[in-house]
PDB file of N, CA and C in Angstrom:
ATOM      1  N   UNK A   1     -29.564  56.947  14.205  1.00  0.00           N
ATOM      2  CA  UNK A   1     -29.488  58.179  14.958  1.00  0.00           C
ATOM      3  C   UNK A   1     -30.761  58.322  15.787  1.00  0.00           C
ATOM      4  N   UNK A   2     -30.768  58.785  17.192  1.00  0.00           N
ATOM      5  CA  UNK A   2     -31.910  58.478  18.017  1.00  0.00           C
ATOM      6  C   UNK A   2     -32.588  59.770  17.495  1.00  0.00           C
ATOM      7  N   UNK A   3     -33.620  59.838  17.671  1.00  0.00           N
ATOM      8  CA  UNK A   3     -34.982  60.968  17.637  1.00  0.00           C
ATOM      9  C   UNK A   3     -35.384  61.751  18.607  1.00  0.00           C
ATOM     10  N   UNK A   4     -35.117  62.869  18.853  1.00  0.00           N
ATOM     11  CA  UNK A   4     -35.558  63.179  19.947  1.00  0.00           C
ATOM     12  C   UNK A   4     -36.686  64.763  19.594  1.00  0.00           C
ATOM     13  N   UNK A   5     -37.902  64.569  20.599  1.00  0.00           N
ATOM     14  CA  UNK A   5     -38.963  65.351  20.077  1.00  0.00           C
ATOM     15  C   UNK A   5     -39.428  66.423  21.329  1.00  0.00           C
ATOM     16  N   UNK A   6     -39.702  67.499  21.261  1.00  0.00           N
ATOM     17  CA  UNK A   6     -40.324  67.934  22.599  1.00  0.00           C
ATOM     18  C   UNK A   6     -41.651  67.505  23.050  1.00  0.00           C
ATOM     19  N   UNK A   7     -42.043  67.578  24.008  1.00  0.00           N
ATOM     20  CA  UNK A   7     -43.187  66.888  24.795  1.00  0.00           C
ATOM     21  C   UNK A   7     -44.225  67.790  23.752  1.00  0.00           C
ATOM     22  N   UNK A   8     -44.247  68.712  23.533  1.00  0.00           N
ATOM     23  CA  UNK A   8     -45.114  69.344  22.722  1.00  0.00           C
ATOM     24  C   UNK A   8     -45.435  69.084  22.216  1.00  0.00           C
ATOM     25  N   UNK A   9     -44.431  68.332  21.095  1.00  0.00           N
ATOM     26  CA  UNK A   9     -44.751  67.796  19.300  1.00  0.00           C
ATOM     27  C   UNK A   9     -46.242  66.468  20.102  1.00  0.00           C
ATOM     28  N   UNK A  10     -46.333  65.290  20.746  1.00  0.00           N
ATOM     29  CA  UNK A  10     -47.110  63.963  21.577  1.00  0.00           C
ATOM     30  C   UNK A  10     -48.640  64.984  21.325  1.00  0.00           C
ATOM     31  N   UNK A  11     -49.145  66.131  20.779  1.00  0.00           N
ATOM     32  CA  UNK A  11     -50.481  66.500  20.525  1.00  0.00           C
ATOM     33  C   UNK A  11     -50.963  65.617  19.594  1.00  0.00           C
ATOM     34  N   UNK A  12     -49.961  65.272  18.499  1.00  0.00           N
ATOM     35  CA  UNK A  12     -50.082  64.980  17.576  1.00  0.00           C
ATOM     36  C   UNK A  12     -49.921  63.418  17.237  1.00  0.00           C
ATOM     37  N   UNK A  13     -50.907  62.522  17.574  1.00  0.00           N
ATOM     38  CA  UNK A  13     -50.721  61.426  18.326  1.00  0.00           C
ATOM     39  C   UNK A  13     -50.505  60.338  17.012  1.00  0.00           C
ATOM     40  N   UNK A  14     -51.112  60.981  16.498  1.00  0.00           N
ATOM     41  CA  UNK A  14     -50.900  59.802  14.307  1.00  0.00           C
ATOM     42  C   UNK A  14     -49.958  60.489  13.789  1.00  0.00           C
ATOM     43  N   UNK A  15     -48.946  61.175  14.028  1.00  0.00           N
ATOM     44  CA  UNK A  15     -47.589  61.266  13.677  1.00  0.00           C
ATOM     45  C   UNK A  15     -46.636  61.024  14.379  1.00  0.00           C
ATOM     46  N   UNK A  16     -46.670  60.361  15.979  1.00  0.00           N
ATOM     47  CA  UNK A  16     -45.962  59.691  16.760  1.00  0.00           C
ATOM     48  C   UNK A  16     -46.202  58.573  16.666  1.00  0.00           C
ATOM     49  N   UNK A  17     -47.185  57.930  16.098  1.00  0.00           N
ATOM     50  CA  UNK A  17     -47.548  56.555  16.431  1.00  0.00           C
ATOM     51  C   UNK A  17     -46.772  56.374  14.753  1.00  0.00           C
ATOM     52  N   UNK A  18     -46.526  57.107  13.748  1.00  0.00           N
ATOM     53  CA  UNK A  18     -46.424  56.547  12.811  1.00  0.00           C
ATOM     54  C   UNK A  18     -44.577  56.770  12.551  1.00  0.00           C
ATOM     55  N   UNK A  19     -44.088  57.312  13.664  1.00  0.00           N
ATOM     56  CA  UNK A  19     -42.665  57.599  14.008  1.00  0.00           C
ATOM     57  C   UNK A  19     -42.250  56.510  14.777  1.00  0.00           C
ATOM     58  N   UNK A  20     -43.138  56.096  15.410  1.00  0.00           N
ATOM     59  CA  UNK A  20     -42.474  54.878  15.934  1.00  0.00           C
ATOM     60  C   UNK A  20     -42.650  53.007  15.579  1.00  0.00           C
ATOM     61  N   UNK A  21     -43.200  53.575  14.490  1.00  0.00           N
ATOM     62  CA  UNK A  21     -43.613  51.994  13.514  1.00  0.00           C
ATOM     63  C   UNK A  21     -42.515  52.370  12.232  1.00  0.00           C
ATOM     64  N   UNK A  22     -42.089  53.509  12.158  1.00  0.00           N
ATOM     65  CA  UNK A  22     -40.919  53.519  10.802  1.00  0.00           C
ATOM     66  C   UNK A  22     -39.768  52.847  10.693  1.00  0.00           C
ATOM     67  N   UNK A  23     -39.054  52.382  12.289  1.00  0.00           N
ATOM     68  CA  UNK A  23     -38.092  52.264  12.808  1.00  0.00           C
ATOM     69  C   UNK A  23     -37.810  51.623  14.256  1.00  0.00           C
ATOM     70  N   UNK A  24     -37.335  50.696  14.418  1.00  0.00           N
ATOM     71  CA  UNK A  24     -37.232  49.974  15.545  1.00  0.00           C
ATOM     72  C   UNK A  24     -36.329  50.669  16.897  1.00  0.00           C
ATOM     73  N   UNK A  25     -35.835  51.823  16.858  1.00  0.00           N
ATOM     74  CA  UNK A  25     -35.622  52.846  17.485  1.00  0.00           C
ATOM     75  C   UNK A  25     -36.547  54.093  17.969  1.00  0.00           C
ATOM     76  N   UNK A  26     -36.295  54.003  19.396  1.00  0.00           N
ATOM     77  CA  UNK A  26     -36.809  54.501  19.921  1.00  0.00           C
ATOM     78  C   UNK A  26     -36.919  56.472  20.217  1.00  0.00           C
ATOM     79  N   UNK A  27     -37.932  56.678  20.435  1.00  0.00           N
ATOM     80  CA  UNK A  27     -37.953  58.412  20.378  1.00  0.00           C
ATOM     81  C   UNK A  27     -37.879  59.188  21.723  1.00  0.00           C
ATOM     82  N   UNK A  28     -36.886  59.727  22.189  1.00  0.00           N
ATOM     83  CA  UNK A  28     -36.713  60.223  23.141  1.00  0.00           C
ATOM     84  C   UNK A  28     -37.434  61.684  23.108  1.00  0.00           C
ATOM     85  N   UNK A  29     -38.361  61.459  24.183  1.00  0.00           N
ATOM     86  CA  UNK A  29     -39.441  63.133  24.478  1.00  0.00           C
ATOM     87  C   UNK A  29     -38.514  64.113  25.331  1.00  0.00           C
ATOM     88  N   UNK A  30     -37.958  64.985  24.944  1.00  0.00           N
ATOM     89  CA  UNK A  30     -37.718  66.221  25.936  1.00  0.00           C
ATOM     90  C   UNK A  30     -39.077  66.867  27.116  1.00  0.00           C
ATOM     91  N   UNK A  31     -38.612  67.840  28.009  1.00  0.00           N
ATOM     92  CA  UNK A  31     -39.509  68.517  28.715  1.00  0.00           C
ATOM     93  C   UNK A  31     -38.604  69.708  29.153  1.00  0.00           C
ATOM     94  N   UNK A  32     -38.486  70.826  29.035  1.00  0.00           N
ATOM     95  CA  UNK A  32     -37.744  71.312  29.324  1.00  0.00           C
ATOM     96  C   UNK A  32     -36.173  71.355  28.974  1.00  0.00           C
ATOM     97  N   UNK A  33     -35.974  70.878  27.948  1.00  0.00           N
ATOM     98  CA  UNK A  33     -35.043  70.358  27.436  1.00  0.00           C
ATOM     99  C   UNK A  33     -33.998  69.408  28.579  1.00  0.00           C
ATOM    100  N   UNK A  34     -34.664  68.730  28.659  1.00  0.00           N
ATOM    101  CA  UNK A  34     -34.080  67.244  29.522  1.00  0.00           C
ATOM    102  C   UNK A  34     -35.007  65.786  29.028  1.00  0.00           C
ATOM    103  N   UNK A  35     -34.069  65.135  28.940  1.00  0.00           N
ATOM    104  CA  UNK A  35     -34.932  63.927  28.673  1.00  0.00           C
ATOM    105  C   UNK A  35     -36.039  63.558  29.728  1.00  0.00           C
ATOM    106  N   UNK A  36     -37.125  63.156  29.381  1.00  0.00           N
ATOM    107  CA  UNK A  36     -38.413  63.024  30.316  1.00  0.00           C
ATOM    108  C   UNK A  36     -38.688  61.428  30.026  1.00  0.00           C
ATOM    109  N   UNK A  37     -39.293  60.920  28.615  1.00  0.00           N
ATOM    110  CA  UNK A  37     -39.340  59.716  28.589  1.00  0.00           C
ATOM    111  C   UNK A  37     -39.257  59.366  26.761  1.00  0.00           C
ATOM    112  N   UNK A  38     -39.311  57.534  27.083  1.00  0.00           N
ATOM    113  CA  UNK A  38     -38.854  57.356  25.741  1.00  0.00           C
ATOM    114  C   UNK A  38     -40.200  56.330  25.447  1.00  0.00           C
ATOM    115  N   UNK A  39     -40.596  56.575  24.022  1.00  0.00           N
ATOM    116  CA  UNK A  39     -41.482  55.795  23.584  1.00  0.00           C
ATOM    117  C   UNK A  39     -41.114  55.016  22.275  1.00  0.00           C
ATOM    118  N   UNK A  40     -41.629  53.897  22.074  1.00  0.00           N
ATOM    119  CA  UNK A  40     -41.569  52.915  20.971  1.00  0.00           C
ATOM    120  C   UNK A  40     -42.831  52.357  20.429  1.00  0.00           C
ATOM    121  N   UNK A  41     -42.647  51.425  19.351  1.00  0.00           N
ATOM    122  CA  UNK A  41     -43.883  50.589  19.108  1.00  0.00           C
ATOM    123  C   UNK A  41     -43.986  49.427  19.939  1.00  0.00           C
ATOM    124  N   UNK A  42     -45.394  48.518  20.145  1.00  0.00           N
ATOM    125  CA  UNK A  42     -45.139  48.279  20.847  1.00  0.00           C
ATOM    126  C   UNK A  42     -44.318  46.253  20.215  1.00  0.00           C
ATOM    127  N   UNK A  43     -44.110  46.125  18.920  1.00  0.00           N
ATOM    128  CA  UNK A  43     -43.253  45.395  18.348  1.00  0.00           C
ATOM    129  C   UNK A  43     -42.042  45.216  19.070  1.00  0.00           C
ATOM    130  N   UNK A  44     -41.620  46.359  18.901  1.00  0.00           N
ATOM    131  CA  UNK A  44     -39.760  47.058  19.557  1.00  0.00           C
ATOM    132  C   UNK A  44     -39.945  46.633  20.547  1.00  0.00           C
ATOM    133  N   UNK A  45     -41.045  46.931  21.566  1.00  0.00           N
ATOM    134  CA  UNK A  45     -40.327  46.885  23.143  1.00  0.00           C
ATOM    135  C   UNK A  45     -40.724  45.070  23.168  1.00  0.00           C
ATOM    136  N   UNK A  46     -41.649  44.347  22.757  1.00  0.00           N
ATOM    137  CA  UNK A  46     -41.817  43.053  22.515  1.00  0.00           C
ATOM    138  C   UNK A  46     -40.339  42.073  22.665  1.00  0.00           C
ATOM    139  N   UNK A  47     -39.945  43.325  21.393  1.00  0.00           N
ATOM    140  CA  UNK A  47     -38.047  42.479  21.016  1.00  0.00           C
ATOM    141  C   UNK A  47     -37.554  42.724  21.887  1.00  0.00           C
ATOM    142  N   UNK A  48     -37.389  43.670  22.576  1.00  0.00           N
ATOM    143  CA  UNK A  48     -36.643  44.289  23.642  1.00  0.00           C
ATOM    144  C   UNK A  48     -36.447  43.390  25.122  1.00  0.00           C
ATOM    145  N   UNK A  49     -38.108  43.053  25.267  1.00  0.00           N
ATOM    146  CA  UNK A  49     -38.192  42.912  26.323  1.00  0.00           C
ATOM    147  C   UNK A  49     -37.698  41.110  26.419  1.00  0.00           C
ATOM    148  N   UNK A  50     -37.964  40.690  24.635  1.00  0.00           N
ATOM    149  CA  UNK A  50     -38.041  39.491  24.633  1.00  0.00           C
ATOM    150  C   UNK A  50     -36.534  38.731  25.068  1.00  0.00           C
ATOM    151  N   UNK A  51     -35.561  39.729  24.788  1.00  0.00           N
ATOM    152  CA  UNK A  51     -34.015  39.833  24.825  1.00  0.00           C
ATOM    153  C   UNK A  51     -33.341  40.384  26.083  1.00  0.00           C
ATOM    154  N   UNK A  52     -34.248  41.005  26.563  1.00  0.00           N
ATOM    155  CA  UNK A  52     -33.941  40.756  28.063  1.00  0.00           C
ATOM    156  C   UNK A  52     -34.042  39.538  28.830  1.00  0.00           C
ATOM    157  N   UNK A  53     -35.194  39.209  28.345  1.00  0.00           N
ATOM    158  CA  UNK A  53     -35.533  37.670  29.210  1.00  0.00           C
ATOM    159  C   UNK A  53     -34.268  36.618  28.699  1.00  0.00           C
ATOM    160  N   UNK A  54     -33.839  36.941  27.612  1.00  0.00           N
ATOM    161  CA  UNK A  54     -32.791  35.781  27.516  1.00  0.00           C
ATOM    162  C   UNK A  54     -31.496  36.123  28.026  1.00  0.00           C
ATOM    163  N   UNK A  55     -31.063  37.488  28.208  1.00  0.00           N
ATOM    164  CA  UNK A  55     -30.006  37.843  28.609  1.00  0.00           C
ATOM    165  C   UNK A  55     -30.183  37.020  30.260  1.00  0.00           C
ATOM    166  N   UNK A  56     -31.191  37.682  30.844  1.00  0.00           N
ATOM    167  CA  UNK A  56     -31.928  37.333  32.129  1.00  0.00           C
ATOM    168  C   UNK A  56     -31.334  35.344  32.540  1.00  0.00           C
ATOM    169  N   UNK A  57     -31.894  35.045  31.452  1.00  0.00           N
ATOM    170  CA  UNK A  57     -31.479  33.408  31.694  1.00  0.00           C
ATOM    171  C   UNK A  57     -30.162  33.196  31.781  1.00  0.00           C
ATOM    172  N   UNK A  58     -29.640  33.618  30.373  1.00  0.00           N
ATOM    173  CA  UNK A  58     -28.036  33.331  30.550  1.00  0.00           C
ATOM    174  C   UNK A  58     -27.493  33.628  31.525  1.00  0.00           C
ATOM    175  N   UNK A  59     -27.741  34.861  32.277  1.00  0.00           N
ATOM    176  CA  UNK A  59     -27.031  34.908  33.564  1.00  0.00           C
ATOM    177  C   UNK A  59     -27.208  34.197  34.596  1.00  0.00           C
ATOM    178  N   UNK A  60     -28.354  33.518  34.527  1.00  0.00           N
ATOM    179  CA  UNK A  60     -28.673  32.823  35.475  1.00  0.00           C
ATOM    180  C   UNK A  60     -27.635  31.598  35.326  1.00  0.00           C
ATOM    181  N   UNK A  61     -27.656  31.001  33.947  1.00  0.00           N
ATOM    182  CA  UNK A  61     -27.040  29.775  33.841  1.00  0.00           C
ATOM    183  C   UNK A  61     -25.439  29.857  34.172  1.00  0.00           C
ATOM    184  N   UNK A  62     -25.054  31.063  33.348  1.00  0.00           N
ATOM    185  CA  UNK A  62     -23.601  31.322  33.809  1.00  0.00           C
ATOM    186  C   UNK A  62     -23.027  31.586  35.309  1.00  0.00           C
ATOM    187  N   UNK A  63     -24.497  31.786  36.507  1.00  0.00           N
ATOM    188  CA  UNK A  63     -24.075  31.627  38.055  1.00  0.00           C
ATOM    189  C   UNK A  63     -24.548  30.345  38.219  1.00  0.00           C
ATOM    190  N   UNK A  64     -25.019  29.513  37.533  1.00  0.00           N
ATOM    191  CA  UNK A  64     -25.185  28.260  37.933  1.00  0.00           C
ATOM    192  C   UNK A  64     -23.937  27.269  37.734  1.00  0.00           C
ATOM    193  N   UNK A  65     -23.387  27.598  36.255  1.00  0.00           N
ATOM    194  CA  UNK A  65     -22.011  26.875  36.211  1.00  0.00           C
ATOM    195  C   UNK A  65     -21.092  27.202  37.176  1.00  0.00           C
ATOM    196  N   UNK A  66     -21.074  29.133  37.175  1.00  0.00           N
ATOM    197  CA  UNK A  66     -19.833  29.149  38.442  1.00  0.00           C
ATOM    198  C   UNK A  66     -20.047  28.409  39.356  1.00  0.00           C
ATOM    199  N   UNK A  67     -21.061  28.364  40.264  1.00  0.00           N
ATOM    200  CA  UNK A  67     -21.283  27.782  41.189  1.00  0.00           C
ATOM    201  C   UNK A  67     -21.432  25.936  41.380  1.00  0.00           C
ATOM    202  N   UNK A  68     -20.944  25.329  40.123  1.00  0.00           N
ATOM    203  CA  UNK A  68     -20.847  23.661  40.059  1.00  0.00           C
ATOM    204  C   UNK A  68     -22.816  23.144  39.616  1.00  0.00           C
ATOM    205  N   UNK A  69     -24.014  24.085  39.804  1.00  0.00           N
ATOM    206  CA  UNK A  69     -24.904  23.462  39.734  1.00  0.00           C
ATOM    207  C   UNK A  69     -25.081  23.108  38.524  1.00  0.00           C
ATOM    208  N   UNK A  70     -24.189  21.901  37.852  1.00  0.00           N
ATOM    209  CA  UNK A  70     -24.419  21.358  36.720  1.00  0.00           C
ATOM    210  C   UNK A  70     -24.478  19.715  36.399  1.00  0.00           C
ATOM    211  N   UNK A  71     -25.437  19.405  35.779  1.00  0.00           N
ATOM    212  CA  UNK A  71     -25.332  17.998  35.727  1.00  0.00           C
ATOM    213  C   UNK A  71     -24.446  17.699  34.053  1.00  0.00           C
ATOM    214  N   UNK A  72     -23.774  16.727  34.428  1.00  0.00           N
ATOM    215  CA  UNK A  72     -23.442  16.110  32.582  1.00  0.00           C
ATOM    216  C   UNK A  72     -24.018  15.708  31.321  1.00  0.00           C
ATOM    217  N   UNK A  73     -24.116  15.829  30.610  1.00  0.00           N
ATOM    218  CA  UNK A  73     -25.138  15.886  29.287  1.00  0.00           C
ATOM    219  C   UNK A  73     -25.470  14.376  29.186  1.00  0.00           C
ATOM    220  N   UNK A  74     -25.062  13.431  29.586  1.00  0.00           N
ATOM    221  CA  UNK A  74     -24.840  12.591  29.246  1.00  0.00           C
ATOM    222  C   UNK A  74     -26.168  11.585  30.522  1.00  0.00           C
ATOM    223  N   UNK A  75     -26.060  12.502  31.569  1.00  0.00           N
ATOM    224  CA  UNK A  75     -27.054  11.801  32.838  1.00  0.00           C
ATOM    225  C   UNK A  75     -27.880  12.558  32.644  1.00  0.00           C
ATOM    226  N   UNK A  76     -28.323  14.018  32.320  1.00  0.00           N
ATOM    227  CA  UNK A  76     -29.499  14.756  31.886  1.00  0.00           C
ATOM    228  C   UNK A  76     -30.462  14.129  30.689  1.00  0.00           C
ATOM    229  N   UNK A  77     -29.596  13.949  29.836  1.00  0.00           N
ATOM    230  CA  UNK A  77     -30.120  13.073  28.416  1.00  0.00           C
ATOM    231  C   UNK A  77     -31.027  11.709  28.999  1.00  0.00           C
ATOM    232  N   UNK A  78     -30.347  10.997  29.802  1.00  0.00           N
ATOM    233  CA  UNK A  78     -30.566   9.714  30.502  1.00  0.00           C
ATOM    234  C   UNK A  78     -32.449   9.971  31.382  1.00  0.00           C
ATOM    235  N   UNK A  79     -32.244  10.901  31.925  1.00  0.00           N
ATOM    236  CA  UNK A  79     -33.416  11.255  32.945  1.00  0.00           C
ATOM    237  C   UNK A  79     -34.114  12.281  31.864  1.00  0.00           C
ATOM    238  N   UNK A  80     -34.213  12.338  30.979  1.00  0.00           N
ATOM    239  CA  UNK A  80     -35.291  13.175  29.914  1.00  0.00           C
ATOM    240  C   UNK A  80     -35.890  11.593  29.742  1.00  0.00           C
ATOM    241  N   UNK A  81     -34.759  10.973  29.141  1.00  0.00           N
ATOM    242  CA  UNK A  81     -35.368   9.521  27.609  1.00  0.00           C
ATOM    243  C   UNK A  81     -36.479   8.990  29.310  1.00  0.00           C
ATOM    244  N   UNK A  82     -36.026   8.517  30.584  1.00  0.00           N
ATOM    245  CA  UNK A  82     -36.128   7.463  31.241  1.00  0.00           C
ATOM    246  C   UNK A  82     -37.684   8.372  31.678  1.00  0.00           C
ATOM    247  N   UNK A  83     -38.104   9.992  31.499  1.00  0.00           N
ATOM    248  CA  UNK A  83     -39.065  10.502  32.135  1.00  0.00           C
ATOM    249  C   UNK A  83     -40.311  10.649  31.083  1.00  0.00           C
ATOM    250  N   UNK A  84     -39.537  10.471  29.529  1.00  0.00           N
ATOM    251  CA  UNK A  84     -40.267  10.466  28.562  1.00  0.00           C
ATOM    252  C   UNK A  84     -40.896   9.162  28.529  1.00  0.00           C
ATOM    253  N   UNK A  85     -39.933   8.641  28.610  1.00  0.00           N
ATOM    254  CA  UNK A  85     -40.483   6.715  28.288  1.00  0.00           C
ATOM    255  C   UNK A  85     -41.840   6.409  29.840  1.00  0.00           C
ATOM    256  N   UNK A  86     -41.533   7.330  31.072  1.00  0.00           N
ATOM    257  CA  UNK A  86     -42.980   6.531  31.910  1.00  0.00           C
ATOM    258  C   UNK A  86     -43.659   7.538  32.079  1.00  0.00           C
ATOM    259  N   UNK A  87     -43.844   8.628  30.692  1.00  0.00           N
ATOM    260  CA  UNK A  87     -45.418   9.143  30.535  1.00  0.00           C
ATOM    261  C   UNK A  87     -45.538   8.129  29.266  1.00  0.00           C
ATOM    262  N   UNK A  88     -45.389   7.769  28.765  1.00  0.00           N
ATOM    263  CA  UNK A  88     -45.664   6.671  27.463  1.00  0.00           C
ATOM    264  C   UNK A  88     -46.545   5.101  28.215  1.00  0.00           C
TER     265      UNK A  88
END
């Protein structure tokens, strides 16, 4: 269940910091009763951000297949061993 706090409660800076290390969910600050902003630890947004970057790739790869830019596992494998073998 998300958390949500008024901008008011953020005086209190070692009971936000210790609200957002309890739980890998994030705390949504009101202002006026509207959402204003959301804070986390900075673990969470680490994961967060780390899982973006892979979402980020996959999409990339999945417009690379649509689009044919793919080589066969079989000639990729070939040009790894043949690039490994003449730094050796």
């Amino acid at each position: 269940m998300p958390r949500i706090i008024p901008i008011k409660e953020l005086k209190d800076t070692a009971k936000i910091s210790e609200m957002c290390h309890e739980n890998e969910d994030p705390i949504y600050v009101t202002k006026n009763g509207y959402g204003d902003m959301v804070l986390m630890s900075i673990e969470s947004y680490e994961a967060l951000h780390r899982l973006n970057q892979i979402y980020r790739e996959l999409e990339i790869s999945e417009e690379d297949v649509a689009a044919g830019r793919t080589t066969p596992a079989k000639e990729a494998l070939k040009e790894i061993r043949e690039n490994y073998q003449a730094k050796l």
